[in-house]
PDB file of N, CA and C in Angstrom:
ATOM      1  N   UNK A   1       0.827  -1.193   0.000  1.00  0.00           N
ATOM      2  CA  UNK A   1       0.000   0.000   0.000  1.00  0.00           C
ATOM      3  C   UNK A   1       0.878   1.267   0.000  1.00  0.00           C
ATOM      4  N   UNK A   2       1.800   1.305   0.869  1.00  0.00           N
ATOM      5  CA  UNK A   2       2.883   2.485   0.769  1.00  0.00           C
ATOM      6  C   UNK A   2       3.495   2.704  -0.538  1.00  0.00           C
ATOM      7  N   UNK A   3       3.637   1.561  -1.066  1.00  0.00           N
ATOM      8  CA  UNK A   3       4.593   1.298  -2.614  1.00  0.00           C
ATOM      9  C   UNK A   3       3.787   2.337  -3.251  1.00  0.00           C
ATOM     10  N   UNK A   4       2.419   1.696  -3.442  1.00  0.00           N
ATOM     11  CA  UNK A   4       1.163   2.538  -4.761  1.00  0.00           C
ATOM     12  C   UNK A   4       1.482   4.310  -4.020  1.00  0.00           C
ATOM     13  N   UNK A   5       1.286   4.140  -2.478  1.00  0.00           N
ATOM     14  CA  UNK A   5       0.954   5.722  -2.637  1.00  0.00           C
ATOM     15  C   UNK A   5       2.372   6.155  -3.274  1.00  0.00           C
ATOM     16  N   UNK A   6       3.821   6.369  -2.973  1.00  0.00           N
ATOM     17  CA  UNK A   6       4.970   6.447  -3.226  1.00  0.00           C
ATOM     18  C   UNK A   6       5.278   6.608  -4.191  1.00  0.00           C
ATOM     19  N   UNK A   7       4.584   5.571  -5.078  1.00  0.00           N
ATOM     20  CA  UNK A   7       4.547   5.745  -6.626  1.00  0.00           C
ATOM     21  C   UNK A   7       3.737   6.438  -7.375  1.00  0.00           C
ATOM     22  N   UNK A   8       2.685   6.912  -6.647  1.00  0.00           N
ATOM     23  CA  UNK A   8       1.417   7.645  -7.127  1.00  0.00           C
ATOM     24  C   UNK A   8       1.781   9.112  -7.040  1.00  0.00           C
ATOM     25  N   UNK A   9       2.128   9.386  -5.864  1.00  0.00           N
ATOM     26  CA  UNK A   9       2.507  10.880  -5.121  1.00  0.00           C
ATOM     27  C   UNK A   9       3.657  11.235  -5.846  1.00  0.00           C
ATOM     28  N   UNK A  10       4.321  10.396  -7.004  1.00  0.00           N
ATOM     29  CA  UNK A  10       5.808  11.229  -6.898  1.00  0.00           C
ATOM     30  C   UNK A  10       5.640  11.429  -8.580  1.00  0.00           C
ATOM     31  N   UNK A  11       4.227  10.495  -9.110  1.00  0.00           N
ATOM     32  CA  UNK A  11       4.681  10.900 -10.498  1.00  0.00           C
ATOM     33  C   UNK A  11       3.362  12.126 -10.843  1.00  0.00           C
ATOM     34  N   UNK A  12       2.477  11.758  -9.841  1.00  0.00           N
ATOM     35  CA  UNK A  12       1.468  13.803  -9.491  1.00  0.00           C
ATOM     36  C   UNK A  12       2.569  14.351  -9.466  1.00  0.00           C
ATOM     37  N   UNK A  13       3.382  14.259  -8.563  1.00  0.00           N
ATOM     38  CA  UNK A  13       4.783  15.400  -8.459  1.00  0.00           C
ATOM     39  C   UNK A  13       5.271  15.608 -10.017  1.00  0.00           C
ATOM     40  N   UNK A  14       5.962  14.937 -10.122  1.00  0.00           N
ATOM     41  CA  UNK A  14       6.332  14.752 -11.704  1.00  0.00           C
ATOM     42  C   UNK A  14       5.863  15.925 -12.337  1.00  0.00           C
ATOM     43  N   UNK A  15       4.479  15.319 -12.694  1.00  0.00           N
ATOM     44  CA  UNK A  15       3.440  16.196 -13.661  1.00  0.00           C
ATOM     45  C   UNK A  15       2.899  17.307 -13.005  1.00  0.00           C
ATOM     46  N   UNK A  16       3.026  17.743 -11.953  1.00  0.00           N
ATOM     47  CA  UNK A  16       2.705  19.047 -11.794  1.00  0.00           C
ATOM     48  C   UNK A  16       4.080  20.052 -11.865  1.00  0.00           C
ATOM     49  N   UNK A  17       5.098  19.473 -11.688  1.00  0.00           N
ATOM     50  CA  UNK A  17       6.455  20.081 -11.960  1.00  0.00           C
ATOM     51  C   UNK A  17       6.097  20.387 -13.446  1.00  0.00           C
ATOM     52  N   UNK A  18       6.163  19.617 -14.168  1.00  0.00           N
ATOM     53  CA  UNK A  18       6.449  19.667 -16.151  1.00  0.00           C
ATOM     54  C   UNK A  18       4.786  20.652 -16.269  1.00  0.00           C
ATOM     55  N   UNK A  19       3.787  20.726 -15.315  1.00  0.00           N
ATOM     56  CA  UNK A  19       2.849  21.624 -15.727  1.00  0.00           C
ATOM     57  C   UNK A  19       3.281  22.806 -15.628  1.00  0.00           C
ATOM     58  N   UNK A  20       3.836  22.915 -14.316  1.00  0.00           N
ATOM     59  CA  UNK A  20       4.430  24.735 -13.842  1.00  0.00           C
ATOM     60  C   UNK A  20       5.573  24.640 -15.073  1.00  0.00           C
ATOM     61  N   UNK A  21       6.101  24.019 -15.620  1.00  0.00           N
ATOM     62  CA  UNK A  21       7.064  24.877 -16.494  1.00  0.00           C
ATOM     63  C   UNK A  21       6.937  25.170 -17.875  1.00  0.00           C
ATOM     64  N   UNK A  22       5.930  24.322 -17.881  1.00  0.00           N
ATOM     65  CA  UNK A  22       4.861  24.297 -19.339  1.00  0.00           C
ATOM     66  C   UNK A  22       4.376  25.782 -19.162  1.00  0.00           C
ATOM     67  N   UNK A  23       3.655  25.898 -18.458  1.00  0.00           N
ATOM     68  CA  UNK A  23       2.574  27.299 -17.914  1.00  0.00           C
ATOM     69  C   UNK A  23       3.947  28.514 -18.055  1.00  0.00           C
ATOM     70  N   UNK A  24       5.170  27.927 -17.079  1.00  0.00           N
ATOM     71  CA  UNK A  24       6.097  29.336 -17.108  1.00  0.00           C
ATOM     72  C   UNK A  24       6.435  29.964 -18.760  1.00  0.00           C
ATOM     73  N   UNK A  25       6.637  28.983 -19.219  1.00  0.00           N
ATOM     74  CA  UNK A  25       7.292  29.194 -20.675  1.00  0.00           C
ATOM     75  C   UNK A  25       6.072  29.960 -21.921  1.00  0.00           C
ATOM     76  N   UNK A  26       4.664  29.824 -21.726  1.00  0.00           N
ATOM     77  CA  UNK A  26       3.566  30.566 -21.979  1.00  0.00           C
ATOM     78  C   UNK A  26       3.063  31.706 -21.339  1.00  0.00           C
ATOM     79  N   UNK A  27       3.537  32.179 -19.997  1.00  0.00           N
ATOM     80  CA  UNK A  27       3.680  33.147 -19.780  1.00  0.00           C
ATOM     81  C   UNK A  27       1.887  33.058 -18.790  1.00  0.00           C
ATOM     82  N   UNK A  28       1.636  31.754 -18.101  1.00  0.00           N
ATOM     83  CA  UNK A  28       0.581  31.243 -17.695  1.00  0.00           C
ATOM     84  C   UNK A  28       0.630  31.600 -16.288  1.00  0.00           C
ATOM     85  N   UNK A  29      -0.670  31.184 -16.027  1.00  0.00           N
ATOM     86  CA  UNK A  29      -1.113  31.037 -14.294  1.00  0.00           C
ATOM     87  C   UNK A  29       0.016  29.949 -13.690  1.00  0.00           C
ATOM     88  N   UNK A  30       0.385  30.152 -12.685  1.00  0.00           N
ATOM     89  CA  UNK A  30       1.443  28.791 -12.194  1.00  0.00           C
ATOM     90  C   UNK A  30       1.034  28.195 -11.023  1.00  0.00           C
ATOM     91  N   UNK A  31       1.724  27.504 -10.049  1.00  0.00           N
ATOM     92  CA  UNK A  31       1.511  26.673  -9.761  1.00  0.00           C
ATOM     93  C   UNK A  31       2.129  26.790  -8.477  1.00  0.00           C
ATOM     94  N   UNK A  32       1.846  28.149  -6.969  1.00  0.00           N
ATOM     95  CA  UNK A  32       2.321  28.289  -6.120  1.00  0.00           C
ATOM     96  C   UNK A  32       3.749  27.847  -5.623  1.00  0.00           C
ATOM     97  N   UNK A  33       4.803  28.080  -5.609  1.00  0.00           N
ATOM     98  CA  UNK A  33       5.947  27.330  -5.163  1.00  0.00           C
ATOM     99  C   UNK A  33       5.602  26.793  -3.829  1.00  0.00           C
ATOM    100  N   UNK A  34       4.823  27.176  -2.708  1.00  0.00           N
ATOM    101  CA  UNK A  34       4.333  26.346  -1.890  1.00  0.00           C
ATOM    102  C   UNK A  34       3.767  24.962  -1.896  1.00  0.00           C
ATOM    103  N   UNK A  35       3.242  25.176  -3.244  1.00  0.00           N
ATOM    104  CA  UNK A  35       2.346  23.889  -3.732  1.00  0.00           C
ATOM    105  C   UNK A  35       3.450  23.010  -4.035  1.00  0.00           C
ATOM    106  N   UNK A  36       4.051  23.290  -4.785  1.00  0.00           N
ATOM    107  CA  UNK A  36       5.326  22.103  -5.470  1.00  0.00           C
ATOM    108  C   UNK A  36       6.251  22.142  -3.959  1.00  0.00           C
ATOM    109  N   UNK A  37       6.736  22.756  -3.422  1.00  0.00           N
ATOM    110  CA  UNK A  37       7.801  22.073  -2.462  1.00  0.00           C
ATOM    111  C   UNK A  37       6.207  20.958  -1.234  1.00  0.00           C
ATOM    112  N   UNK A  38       5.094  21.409  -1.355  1.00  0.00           N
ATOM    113  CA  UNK A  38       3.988  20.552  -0.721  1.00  0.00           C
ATOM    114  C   UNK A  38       3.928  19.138  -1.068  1.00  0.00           C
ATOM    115  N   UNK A  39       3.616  19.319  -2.689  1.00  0.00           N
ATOM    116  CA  UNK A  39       4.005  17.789  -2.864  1.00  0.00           C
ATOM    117  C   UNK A  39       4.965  17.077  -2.773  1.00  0.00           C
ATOM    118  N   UNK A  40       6.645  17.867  -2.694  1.00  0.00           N
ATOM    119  CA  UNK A  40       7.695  17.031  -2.681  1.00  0.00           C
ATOM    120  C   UNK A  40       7.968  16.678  -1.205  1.00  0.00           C
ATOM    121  N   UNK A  41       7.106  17.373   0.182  1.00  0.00           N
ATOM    122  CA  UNK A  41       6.837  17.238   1.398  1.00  0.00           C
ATOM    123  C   UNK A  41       6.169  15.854   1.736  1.00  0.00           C
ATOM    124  N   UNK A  42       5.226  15.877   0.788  1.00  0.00           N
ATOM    125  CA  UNK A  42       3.697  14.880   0.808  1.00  0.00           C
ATOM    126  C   UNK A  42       4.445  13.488   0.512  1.00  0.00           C
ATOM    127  N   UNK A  43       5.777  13.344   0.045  1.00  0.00           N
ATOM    128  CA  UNK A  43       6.142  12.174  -0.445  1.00  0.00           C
ATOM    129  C   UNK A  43       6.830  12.001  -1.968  1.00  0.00           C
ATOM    130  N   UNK A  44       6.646  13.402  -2.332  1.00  0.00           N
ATOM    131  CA  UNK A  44       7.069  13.335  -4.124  1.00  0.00           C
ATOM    132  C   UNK A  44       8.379  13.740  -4.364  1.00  0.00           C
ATOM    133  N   UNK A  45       9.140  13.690  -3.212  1.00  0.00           N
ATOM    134  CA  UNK A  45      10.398  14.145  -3.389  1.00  0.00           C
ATOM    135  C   UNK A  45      11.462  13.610  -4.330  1.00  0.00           C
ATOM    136  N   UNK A  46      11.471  12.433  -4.650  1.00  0.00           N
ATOM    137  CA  UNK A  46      12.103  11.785  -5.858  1.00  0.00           C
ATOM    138  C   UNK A  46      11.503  12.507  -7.230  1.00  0.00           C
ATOM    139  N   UNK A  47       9.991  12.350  -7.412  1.00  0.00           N
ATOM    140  CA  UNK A  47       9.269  13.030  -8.727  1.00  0.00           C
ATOM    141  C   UNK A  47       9.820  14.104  -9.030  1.00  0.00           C
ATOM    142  N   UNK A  48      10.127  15.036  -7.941  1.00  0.00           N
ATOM    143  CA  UNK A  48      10.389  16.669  -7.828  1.00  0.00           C
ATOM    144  C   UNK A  48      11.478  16.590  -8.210  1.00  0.00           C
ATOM    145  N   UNK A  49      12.372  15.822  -7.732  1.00  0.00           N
ATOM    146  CA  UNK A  49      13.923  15.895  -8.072  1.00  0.00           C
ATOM    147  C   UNK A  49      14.092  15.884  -9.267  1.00  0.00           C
ATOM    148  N   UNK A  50      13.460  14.314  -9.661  1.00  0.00           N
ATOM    149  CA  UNK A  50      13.374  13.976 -11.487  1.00  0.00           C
ATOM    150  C   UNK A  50      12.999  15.386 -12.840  1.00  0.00           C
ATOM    151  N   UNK A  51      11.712  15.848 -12.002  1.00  0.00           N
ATOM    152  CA  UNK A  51      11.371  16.708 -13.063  1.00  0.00           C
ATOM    153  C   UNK A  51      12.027  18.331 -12.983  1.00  0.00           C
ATOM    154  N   UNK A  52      12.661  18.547 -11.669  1.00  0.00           N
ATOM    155  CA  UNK A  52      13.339  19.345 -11.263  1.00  0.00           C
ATOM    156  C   UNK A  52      14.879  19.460 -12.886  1.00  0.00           C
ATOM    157  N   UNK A  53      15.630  18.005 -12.857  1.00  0.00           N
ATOM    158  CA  UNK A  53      16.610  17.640 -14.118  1.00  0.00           C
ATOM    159  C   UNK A  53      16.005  18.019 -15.085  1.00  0.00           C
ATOM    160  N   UNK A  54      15.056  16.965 -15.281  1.00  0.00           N
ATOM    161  CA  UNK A  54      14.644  16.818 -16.721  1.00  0.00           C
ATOM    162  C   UNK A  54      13.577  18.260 -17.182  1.00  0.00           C
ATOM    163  N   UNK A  55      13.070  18.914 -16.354  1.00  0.00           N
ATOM    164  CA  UNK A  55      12.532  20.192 -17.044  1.00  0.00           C
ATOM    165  C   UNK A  55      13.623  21.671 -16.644  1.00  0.00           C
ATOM    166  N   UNK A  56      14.946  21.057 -16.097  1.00  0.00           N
ATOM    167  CA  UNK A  56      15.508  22.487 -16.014  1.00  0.00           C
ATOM    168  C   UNK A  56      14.982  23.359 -15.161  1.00  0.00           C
ATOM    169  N   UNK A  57      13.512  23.115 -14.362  1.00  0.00           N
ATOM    170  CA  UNK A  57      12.938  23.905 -13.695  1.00  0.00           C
ATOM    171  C   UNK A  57      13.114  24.297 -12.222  1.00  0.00           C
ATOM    172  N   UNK A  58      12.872  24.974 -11.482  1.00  0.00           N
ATOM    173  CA  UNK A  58      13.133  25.421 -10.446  1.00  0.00           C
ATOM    174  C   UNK A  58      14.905  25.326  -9.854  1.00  0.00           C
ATOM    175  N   UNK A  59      15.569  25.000 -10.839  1.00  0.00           N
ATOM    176  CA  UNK A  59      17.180  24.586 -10.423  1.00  0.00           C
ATOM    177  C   UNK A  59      17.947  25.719  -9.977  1.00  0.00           C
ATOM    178  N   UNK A  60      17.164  27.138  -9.956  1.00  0.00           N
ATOM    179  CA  UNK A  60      18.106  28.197  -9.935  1.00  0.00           C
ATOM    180  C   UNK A  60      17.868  28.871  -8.455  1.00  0.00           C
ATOM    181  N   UNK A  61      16.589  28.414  -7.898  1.00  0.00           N
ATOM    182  CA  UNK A  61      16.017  28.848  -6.640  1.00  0.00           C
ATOM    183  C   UNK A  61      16.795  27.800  -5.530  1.00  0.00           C
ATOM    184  N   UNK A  62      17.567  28.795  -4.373  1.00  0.00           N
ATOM    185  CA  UNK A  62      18.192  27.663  -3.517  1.00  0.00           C
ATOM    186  C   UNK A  62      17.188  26.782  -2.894  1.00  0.00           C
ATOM    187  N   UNK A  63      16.105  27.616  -2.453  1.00  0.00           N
ATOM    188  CA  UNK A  63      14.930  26.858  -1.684  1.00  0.00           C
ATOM    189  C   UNK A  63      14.404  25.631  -2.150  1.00  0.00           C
ATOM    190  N   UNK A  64      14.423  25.338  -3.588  1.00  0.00           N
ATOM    191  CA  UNK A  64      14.387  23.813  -4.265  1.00  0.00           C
ATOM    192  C   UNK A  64      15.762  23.421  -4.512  1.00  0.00           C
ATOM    193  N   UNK A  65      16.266  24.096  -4.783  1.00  0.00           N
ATOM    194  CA  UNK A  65      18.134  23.294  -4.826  1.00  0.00           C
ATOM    195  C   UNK A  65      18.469  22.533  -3.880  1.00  0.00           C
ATOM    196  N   UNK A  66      18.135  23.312  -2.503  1.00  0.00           N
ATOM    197  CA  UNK A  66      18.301  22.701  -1.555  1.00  0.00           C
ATOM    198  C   UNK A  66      17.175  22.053  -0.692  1.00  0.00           C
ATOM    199  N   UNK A  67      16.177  22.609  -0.634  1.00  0.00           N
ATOM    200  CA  UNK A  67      14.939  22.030   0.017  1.00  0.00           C
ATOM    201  C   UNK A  67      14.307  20.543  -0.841  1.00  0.00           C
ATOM    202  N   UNK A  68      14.649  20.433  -1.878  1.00  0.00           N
ATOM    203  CA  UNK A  68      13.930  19.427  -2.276  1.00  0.00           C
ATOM    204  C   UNK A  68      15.204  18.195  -2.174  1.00  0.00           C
ATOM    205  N   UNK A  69      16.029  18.183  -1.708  1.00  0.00           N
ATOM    206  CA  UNK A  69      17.238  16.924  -1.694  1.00  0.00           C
ATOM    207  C   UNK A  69      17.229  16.527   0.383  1.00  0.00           C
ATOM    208  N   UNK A  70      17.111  17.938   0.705  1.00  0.00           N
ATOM    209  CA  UNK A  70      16.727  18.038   2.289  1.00  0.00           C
ATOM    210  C   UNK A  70      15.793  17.171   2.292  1.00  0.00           C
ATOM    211  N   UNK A  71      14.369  17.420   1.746  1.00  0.00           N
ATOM    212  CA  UNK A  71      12.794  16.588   2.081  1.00  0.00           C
ATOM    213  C   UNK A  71      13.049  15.136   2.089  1.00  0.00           C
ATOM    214  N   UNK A  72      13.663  14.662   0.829  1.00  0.00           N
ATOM    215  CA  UNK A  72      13.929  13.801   0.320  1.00  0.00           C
ATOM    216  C   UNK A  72      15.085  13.029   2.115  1.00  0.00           C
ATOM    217  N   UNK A  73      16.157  13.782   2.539  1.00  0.00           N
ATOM    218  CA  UNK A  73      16.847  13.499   3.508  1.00  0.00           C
ATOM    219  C   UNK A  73      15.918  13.096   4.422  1.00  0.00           C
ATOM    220  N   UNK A  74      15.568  13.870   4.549  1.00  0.00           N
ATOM    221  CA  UNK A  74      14.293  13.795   5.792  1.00  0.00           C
ATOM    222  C   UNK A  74      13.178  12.451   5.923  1.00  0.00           C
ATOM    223  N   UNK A  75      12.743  12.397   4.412  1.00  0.00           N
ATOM    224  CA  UNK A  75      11.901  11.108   4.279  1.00  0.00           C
ATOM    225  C   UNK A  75      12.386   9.936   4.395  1.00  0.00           C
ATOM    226  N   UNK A  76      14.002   9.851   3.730  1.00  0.00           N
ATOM    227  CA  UNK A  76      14.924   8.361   4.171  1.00  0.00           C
ATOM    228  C   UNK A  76      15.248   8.236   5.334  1.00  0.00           C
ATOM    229  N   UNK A  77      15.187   9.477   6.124  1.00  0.00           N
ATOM    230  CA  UNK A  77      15.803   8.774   7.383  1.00  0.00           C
ATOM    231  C   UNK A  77      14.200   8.276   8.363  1.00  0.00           C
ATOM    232  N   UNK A  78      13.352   9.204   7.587  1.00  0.00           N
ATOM    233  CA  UNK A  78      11.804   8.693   8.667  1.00  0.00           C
ATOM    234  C   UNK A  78      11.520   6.943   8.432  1.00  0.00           C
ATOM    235  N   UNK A  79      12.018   6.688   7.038  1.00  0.00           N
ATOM    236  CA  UNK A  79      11.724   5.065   7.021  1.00  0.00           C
ATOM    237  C   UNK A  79      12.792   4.508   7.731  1.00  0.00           C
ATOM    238  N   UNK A  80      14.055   5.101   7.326  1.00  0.00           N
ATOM    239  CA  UNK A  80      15.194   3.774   8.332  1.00  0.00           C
ATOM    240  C   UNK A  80      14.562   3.913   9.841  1.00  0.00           C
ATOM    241  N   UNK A  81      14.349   5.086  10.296  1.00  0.00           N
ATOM    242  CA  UNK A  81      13.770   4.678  11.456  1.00  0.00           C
ATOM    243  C   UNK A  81      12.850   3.680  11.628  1.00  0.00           C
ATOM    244  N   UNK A  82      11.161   3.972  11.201  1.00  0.00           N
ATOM    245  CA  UNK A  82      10.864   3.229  10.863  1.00  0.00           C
ATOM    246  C   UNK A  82      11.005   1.755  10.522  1.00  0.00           C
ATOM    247  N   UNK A  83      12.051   1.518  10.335  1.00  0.00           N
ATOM    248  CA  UNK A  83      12.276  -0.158   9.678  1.00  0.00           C
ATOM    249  C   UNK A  83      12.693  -0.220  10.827  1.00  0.00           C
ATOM    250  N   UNK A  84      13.731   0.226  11.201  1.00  0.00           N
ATOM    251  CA  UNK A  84      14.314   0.079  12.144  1.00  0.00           C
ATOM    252  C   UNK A  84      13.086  -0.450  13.749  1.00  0.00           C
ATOM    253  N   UNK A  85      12.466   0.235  13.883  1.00  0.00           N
ATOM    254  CA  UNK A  85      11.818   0.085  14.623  1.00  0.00           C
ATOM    255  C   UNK A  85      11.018  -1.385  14.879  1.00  0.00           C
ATOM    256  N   UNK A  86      10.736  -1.587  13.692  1.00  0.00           N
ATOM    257  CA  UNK A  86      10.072  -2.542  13.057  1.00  0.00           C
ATOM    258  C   UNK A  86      10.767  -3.920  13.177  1.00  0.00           C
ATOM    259  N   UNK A  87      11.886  -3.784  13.102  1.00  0.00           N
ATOM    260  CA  UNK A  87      12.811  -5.194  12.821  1.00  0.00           C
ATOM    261  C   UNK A  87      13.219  -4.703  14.712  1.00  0.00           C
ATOM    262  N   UNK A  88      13.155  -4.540  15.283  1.00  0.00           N
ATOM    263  CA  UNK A  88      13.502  -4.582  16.629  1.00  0.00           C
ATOM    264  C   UNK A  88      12.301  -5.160  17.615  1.00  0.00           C
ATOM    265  N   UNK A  89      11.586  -5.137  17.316  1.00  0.00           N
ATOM    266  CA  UNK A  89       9.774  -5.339  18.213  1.00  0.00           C
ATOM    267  C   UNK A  89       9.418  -6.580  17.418  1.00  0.00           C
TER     268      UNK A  89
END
């Protein structure tokens, strides 16, 4: 069940990344930067990263340069705990 959400949450991430840069490049409504570092919070932190490369987007702002590899820190160490916990009990 964690797998699907994990995999679900990161490729929404994905595609709302490649939407905001779609929208930037038309000169469109966007897509709160609250909102995108939200989903890479929510679990999409790999997606964010991915589309972060592959659309060139947000790479110039430290707050995703660095906040989105941080989240990502943050989420590996909540599972090793986690496991951790798990394989001890």
């Amino acid at each position: 069940m964690l797998l699907k959400y994990l995999l679900a949450i990161n490729v929404l991430t994905f595609a709302v990344y490649g939407v905001d840069k779609w929208k930037a490049r038309r000169g469109r409504w966007r897509v709160p930067e609250a909102t995108l570092l939200g989903f890479a919070a929510l679990g999409g932190s790999v997606g964010a990263w991915l589309a972060m490369q592959l659309f060139r987007h947000k790479t110039q702002k430290k707050k995703f340069r660095y906040g989105v590899p941080a989240i990502f820190v943050l989420q590996l160490a909540a599972v090793v705990f986690f496991l951790n916990t798990l394989i001890r009990h």
